[in-house]
PDB file of N, CA and C in Angstrom:
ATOM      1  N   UNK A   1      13.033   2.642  20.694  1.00  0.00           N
ATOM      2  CA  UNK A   1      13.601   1.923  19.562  1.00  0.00           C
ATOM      3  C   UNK A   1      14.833   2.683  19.087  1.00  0.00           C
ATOM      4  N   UNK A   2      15.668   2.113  18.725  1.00  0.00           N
ATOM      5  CA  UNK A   2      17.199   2.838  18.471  1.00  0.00           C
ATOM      6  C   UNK A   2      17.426   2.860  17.281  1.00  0.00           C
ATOM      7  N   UNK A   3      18.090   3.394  16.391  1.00  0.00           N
ATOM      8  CA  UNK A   3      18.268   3.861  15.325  1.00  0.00           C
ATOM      9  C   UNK A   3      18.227   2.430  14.690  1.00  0.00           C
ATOM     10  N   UNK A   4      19.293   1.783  14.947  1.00  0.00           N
ATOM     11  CA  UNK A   4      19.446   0.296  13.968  1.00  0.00           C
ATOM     12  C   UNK A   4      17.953  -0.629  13.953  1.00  0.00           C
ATOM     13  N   UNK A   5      17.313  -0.733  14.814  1.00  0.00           N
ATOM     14  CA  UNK A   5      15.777  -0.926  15.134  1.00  0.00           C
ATOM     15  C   UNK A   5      15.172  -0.259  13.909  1.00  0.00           C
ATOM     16  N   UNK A   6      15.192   0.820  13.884  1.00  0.00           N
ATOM     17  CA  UNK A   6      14.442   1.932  12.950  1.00  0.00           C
ATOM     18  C   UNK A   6      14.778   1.647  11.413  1.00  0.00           C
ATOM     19  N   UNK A   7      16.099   1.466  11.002  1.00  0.00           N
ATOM     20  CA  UNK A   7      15.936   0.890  10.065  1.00  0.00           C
ATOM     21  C   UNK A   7      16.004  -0.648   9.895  1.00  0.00           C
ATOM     22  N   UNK A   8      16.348  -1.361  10.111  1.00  0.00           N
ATOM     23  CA  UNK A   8      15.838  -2.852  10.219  1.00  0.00           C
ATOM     24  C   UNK A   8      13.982  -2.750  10.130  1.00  0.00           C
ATOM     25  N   UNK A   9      13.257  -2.404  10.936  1.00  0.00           N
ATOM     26  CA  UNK A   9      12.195  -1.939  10.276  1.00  0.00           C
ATOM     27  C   UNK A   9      11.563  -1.521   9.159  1.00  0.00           C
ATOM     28  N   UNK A  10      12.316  -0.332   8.859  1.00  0.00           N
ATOM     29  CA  UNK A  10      12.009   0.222   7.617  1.00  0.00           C
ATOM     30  C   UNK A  10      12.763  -1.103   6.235  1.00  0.00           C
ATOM     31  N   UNK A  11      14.198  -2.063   6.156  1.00  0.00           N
ATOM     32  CA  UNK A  11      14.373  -2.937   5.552  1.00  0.00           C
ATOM     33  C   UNK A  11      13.048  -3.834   5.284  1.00  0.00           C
ATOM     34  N   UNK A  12      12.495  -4.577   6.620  1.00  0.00           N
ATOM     35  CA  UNK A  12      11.059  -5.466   6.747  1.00  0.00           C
ATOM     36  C   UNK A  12      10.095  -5.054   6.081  1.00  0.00           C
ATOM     37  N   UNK A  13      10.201  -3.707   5.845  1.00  0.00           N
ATOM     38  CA  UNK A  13       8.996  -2.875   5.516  1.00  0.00           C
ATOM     39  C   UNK A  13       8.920  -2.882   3.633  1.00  0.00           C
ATOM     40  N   UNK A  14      10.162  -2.620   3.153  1.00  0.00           N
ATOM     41  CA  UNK A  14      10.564  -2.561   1.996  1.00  0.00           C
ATOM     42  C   UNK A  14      10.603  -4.184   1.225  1.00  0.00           C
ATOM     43  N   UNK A  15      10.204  -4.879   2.087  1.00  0.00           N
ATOM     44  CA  UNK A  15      10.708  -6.171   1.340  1.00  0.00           C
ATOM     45  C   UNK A  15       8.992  -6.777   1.417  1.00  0.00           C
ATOM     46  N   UNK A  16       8.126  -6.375   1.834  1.00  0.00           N
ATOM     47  CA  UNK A  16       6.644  -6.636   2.072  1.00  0.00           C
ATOM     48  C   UNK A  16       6.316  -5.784   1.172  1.00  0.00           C
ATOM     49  N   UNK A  17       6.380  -4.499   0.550  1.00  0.00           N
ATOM     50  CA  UNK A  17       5.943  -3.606  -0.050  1.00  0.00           C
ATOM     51  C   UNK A  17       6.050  -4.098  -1.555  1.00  0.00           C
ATOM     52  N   UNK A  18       4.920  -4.531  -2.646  1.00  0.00           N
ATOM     53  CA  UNK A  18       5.219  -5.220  -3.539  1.00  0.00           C
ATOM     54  C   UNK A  18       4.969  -3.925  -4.837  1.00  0.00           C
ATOM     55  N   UNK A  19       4.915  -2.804  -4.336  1.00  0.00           N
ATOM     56  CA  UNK A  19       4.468  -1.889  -5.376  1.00  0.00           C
ATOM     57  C   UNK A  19       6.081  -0.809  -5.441  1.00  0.00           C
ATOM     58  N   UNK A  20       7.209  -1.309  -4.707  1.00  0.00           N
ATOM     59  CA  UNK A  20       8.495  -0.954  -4.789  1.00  0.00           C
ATOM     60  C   UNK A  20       9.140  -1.533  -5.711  1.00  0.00           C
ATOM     61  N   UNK A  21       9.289  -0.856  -6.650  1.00  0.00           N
ATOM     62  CA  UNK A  21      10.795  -1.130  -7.847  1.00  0.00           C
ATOM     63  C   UNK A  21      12.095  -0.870  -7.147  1.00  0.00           C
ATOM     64  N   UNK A  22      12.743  -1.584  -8.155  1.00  0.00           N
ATOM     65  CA  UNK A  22      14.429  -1.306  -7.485  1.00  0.00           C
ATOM     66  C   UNK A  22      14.908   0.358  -7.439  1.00  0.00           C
ATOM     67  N   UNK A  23      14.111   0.938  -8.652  1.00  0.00           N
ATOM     68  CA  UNK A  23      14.460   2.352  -8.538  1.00  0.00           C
ATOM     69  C   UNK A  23      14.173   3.014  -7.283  1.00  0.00           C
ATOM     70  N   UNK A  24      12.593   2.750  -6.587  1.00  0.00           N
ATOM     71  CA  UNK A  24      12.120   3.120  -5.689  1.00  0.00           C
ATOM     72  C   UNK A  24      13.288   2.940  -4.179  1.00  0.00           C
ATOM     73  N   UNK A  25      14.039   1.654  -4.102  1.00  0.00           N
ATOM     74  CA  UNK A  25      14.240   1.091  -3.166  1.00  0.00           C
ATOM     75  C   UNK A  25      15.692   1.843  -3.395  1.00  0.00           C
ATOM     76  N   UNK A  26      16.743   2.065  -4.246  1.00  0.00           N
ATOM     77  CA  UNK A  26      17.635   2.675  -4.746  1.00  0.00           C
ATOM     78  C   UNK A  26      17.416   3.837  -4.071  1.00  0.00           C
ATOM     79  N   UNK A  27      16.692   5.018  -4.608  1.00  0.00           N
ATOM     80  CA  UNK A  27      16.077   6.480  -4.075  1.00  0.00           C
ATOM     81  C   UNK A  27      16.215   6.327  -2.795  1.00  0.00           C
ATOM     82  N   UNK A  28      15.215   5.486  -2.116  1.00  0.00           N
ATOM     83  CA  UNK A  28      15.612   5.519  -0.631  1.00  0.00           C
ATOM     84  C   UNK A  28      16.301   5.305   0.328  1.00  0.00           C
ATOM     85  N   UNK A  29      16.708   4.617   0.007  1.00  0.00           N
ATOM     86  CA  UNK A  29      18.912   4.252   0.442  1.00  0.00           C
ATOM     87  C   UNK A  29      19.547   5.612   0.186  1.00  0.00           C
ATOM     88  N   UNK A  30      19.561   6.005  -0.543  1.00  0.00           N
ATOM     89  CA  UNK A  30      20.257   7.298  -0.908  1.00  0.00           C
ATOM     90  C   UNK A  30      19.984   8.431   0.006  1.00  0.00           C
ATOM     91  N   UNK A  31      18.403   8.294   0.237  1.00  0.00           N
ATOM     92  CA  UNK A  31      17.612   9.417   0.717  1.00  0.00           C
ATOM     93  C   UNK A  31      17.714   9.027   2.404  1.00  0.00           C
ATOM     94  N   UNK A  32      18.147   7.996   3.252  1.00  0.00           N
ATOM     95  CA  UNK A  32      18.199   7.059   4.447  1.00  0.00           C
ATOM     96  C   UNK A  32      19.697   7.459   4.480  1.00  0.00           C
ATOM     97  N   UNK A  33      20.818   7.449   3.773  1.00  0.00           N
ATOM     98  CA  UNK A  33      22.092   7.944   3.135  1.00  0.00           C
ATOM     99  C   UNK A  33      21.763   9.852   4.225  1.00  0.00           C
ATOM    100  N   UNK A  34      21.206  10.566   3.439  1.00  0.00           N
ATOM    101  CA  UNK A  34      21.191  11.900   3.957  1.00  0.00           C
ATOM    102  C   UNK A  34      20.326  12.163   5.192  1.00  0.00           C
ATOM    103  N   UNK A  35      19.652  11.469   5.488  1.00  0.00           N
ATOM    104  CA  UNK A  35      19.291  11.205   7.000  1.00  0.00           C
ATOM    105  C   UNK A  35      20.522  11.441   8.294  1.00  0.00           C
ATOM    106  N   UNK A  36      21.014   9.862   7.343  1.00  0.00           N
ATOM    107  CA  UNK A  36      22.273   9.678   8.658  1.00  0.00           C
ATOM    108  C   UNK A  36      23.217  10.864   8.682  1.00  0.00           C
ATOM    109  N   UNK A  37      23.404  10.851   7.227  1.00  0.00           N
ATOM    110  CA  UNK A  37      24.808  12.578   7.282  1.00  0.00           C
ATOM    111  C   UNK A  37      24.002  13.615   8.557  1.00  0.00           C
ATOM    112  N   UNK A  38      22.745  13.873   8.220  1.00  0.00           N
ATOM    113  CA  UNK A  38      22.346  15.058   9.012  1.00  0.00           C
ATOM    114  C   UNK A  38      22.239  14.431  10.513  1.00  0.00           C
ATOM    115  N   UNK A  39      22.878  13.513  10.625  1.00  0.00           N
ATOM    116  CA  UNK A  39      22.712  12.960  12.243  1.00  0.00           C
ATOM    117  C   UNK A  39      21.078  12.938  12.631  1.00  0.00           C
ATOM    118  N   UNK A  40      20.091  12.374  11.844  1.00  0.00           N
ATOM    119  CA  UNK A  40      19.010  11.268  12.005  1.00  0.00           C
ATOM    120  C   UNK A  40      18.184  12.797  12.134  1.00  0.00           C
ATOM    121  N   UNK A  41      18.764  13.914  11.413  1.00  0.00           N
ATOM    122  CA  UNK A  41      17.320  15.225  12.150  1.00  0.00           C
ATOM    123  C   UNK A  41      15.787  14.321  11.285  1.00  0.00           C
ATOM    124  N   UNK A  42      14.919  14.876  12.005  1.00  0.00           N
ATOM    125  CA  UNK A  42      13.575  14.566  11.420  1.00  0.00           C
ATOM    126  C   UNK A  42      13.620  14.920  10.170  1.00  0.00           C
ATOM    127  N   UNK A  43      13.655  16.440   9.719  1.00  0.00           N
ATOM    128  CA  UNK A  43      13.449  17.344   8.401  1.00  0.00           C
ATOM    129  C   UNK A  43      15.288  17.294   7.853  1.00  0.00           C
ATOM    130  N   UNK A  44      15.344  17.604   7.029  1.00  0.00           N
ATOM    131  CA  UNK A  44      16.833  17.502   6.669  1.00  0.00           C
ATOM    132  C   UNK A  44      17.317  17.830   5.092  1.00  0.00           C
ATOM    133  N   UNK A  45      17.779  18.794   4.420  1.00  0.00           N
ATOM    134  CA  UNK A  45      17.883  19.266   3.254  1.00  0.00           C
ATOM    135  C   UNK A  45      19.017  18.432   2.268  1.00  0.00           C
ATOM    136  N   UNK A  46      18.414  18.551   1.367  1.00  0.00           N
ATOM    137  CA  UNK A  46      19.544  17.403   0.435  1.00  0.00           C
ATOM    138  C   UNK A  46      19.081  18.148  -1.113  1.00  0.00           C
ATOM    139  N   UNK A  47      19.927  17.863  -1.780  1.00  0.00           N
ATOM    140  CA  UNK A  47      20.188  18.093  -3.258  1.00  0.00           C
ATOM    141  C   UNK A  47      19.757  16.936  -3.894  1.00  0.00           C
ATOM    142  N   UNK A  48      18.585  17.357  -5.417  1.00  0.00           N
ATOM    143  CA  UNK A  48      18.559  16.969  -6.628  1.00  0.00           C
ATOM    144  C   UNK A  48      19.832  15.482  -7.078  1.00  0.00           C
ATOM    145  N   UNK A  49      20.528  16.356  -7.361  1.00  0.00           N
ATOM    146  CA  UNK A  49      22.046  16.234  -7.981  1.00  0.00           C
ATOM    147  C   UNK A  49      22.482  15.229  -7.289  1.00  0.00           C
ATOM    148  N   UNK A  50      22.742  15.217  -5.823  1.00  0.00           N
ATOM    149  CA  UNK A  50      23.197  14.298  -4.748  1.00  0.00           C
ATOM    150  C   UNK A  50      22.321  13.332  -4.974  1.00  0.00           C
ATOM    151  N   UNK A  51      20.937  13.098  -4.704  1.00  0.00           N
ATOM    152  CA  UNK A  51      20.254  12.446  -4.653  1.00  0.00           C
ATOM    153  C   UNK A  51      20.363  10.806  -5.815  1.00  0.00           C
ATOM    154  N   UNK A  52      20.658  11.640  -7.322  1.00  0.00           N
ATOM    155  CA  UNK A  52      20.577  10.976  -8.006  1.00  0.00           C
ATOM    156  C   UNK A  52      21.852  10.531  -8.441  1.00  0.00           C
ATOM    157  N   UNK A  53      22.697  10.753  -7.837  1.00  0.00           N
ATOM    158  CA  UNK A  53      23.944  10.083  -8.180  1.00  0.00           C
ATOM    159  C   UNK A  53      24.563   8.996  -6.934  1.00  0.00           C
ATOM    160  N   UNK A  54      23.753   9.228  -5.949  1.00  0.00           N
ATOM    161  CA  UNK A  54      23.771   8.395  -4.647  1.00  0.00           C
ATOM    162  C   UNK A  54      22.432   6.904  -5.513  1.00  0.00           C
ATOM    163  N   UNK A  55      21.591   7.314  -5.831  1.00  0.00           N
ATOM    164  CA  UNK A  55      20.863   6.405  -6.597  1.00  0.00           C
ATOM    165  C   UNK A  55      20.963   5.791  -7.598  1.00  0.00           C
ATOM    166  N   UNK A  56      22.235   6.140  -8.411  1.00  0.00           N
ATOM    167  CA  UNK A  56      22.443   6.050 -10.025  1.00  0.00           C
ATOM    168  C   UNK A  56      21.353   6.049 -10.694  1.00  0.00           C
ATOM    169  N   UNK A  57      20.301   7.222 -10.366  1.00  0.00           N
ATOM    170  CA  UNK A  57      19.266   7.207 -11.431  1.00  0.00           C
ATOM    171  C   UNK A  57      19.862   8.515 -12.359  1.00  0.00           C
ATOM    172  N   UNK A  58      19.512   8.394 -14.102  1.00  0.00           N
ATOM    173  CA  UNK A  58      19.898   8.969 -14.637  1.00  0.00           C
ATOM    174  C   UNK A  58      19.324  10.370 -15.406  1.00  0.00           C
ATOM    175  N   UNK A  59      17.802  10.131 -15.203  1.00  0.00           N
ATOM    176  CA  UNK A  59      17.225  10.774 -15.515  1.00  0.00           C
ATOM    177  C   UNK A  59      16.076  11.386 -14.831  1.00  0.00           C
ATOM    178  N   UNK A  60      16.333  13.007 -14.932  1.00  0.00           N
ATOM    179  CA  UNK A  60      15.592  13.824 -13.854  1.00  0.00           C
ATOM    180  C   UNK A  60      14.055  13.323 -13.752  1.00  0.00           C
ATOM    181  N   UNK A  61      13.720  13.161 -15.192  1.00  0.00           N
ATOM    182  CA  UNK A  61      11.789  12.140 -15.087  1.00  0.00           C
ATOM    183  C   UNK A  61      11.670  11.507 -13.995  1.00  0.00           C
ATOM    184  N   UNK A  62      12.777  10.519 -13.995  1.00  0.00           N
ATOM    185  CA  UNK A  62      12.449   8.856 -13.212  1.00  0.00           C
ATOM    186  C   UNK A  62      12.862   9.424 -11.952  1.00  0.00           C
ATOM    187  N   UNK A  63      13.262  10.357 -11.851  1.00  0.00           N
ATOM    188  CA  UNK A  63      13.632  10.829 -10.287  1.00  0.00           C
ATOM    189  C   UNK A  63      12.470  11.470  -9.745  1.00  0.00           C
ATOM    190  N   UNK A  64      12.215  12.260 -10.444  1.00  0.00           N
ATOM    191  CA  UNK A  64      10.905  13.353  -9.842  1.00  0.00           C
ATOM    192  C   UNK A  64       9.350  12.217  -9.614  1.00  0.00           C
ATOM    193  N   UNK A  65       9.421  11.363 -10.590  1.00  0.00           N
ATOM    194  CA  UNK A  65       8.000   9.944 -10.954  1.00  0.00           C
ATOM    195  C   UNK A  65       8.725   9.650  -9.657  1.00  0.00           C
ATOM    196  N   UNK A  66       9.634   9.471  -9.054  1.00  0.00           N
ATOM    197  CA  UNK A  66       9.819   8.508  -8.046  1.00  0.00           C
ATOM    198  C   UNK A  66      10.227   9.044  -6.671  1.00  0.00           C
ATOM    199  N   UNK A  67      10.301   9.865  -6.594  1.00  0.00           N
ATOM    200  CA  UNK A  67       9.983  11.147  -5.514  1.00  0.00           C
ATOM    201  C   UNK A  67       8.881  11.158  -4.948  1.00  0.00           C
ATOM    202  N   UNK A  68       7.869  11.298  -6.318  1.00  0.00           N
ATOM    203  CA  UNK A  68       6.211  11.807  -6.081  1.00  0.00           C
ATOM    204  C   UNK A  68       5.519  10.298  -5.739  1.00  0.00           C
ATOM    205  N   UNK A  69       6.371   8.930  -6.365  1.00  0.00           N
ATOM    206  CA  UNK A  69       5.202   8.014  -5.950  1.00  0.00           C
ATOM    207  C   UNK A  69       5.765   7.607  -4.488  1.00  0.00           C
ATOM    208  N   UNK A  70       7.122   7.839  -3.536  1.00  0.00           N
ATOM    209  CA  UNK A  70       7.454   7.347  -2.672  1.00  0.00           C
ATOM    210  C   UNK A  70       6.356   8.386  -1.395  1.00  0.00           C
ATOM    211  N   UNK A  71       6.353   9.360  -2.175  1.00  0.00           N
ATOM    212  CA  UNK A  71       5.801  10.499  -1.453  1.00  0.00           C
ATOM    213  C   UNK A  71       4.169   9.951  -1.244  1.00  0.00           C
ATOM    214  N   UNK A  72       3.773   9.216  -2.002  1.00  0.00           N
ATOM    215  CA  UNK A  72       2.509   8.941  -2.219  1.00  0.00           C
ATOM    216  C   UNK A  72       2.124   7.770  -1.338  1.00  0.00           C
ATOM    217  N   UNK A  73       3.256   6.745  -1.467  1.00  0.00           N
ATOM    218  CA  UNK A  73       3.181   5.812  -0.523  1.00  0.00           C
ATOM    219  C   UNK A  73       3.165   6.116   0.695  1.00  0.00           C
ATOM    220  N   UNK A  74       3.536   6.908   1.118  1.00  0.00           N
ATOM    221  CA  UNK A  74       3.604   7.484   3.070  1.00  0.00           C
ATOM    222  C   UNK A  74       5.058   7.183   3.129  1.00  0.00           C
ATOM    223  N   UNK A  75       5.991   7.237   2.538  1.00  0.00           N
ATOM    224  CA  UNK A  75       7.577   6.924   3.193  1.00  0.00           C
ATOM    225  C   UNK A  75       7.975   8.237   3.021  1.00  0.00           C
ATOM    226  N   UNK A  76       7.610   9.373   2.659  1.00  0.00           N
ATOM    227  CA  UNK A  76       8.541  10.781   2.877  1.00  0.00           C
ATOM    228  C   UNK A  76       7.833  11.936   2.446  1.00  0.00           C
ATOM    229  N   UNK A  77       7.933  13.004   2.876  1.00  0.00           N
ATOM    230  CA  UNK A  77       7.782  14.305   2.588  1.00  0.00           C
ATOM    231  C   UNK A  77       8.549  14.834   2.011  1.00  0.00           C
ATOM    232  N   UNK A  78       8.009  15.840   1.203  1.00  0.00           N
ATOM    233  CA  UNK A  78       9.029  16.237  -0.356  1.00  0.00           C
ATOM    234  C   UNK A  78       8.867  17.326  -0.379  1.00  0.00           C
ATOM    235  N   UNK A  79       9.436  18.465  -0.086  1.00  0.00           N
ATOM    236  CA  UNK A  79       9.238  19.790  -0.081  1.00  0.00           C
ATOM    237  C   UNK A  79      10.625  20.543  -1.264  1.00  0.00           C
ATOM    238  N   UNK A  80      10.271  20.692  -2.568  1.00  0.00           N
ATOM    239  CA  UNK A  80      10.957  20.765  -3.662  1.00  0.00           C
ATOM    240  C   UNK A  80      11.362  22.339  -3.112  1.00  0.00           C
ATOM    241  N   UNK A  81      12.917  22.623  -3.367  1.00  0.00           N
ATOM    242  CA  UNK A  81      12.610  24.126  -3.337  1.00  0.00           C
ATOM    243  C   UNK A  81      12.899  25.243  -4.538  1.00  0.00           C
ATOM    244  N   UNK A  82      12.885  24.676  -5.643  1.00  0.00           N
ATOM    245  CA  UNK A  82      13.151  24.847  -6.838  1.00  0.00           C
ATOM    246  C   UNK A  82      13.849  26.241  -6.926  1.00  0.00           C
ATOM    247  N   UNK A  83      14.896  26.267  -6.352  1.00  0.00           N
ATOM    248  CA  UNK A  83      15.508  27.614  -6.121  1.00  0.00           C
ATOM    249  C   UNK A  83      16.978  26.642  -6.265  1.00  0.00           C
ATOM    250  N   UNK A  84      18.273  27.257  -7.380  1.00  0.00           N
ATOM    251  CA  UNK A  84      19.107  26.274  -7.991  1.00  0.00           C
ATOM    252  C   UNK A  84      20.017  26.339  -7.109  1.00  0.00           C
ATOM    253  N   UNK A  85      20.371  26.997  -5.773  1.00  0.00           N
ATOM    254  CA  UNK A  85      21.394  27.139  -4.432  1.00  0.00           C
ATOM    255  C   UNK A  85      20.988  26.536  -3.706  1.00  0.00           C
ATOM    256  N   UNK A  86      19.680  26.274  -3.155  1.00  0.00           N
ATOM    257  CA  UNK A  86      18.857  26.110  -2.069  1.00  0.00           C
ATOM    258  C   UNK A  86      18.590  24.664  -2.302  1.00  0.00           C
ATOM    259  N   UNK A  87      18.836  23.575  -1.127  1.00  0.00           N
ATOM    260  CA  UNK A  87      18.720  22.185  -1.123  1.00  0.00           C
ATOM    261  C   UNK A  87      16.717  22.170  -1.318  1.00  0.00           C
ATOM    262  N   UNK A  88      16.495  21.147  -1.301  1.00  0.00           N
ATOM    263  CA  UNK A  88      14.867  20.339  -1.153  1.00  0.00           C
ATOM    264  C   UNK A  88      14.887  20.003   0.398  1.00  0.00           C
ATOM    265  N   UNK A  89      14.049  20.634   1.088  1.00  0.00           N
ATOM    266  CA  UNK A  89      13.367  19.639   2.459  1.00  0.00           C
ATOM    267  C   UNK A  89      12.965  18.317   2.333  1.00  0.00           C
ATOM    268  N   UNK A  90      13.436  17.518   3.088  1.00  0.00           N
ATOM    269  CA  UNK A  90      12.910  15.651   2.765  1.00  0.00           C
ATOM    270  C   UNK A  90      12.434  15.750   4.412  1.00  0.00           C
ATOM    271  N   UNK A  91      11.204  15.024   4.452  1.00  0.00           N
ATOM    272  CA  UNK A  91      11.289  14.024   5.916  1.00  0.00           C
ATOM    273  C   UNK A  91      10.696  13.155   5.808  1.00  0.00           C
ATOM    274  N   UNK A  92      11.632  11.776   6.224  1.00  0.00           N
ATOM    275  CA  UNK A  92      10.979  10.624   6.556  1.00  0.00           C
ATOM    276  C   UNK A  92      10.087  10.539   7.056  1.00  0.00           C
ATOM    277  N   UNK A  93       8.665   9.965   6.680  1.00  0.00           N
ATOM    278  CA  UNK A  93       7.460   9.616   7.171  1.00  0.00           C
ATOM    279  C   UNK A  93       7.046   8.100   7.745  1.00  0.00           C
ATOM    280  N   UNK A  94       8.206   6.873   7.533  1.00  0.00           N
ATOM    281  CA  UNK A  94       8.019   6.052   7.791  1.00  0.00           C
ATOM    282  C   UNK A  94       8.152   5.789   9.314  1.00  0.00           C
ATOM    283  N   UNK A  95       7.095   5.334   9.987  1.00  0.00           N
ATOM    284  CA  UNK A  95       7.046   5.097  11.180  1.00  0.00           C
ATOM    285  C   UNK A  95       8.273   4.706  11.874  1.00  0.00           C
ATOM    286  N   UNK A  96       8.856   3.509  11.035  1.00  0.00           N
ATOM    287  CA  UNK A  96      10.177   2.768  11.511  1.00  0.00           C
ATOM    288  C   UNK A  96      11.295   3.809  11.595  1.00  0.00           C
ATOM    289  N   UNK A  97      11.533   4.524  11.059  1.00  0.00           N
ATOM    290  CA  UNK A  97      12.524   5.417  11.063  1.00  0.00           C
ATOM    291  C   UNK A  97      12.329   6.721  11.404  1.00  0.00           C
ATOM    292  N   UNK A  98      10.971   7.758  11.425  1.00  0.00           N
ATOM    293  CA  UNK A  98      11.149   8.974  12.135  1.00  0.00           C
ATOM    294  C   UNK A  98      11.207   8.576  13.550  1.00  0.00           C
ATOM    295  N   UNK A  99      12.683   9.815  13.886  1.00  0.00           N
ATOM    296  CA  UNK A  99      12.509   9.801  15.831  1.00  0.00           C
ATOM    297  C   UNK A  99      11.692  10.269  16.873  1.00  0.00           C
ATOM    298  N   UNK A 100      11.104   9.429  17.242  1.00  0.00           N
ATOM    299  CA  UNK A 100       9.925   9.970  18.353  1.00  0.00           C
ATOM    300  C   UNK A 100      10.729  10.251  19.252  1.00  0.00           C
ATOM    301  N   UNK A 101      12.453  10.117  19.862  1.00  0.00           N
ATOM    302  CA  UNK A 101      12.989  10.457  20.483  1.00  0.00           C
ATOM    303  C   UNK A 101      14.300  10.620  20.527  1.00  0.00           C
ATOM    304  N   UNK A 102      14.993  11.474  21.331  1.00  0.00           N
ATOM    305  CA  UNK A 102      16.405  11.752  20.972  1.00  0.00           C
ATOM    306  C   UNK A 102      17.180  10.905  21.804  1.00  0.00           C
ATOM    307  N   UNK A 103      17.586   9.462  20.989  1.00  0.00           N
ATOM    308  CA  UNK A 103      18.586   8.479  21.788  1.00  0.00           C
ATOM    309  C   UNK A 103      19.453   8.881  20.794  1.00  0.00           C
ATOM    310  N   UNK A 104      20.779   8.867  21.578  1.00  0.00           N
ATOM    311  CA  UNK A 104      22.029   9.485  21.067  1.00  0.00           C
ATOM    312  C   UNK A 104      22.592   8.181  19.669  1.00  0.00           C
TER     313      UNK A 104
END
């Protein structure tokens, strides 16, 4: 399955999912956003800061509530690194989009 496969998937997936708010769906565009920058790695470090201004969410609450419930749903791994230099580990957990293989 090739990248555009992978997310077209993960789109199908998001539009069946009835416990997704727009915030939720926002976050992950953003977070699908730093995927691609890192050229599709599995694990891949991203910023707070980035995150939520790629999302226009405004407030650190509704970011972290929505971190922890995407995390909850099975769409990502959240490895906070609460160190103020040092990015957060993310990895996509959604089937449709982690690479089981390296197509260019």
């Amino acid at each position: 399955m090739d990248r555009y496969e992978k997310l077209t998937h993960f789109i199908e997936r998001i539009v069946l999912d009835t416990r997704l708010k727009p915030v939720h769906i926002s976050l992950f565009i953003a977070l699908c956003h730093g995927w691609i920058a890192s050229k599709f790695q599995r694990s891949y470090r991203i910023t707070r800061r980035l995150l939520m201004n790629a999302s226009r969410i405004r407030s650190r609450a509704t970011y972290h509530k929505t971190m922890k419930e995407l995390q909850s749903f099975g769409y990502l791994k959240y490895n906070p690194s609460y160190h103020p230099f040092k990015a957060s580990e993310v990895e996509i957990l959604d089937d449709g989009l982690n690479a089981t293989n390296d197509e260019p």
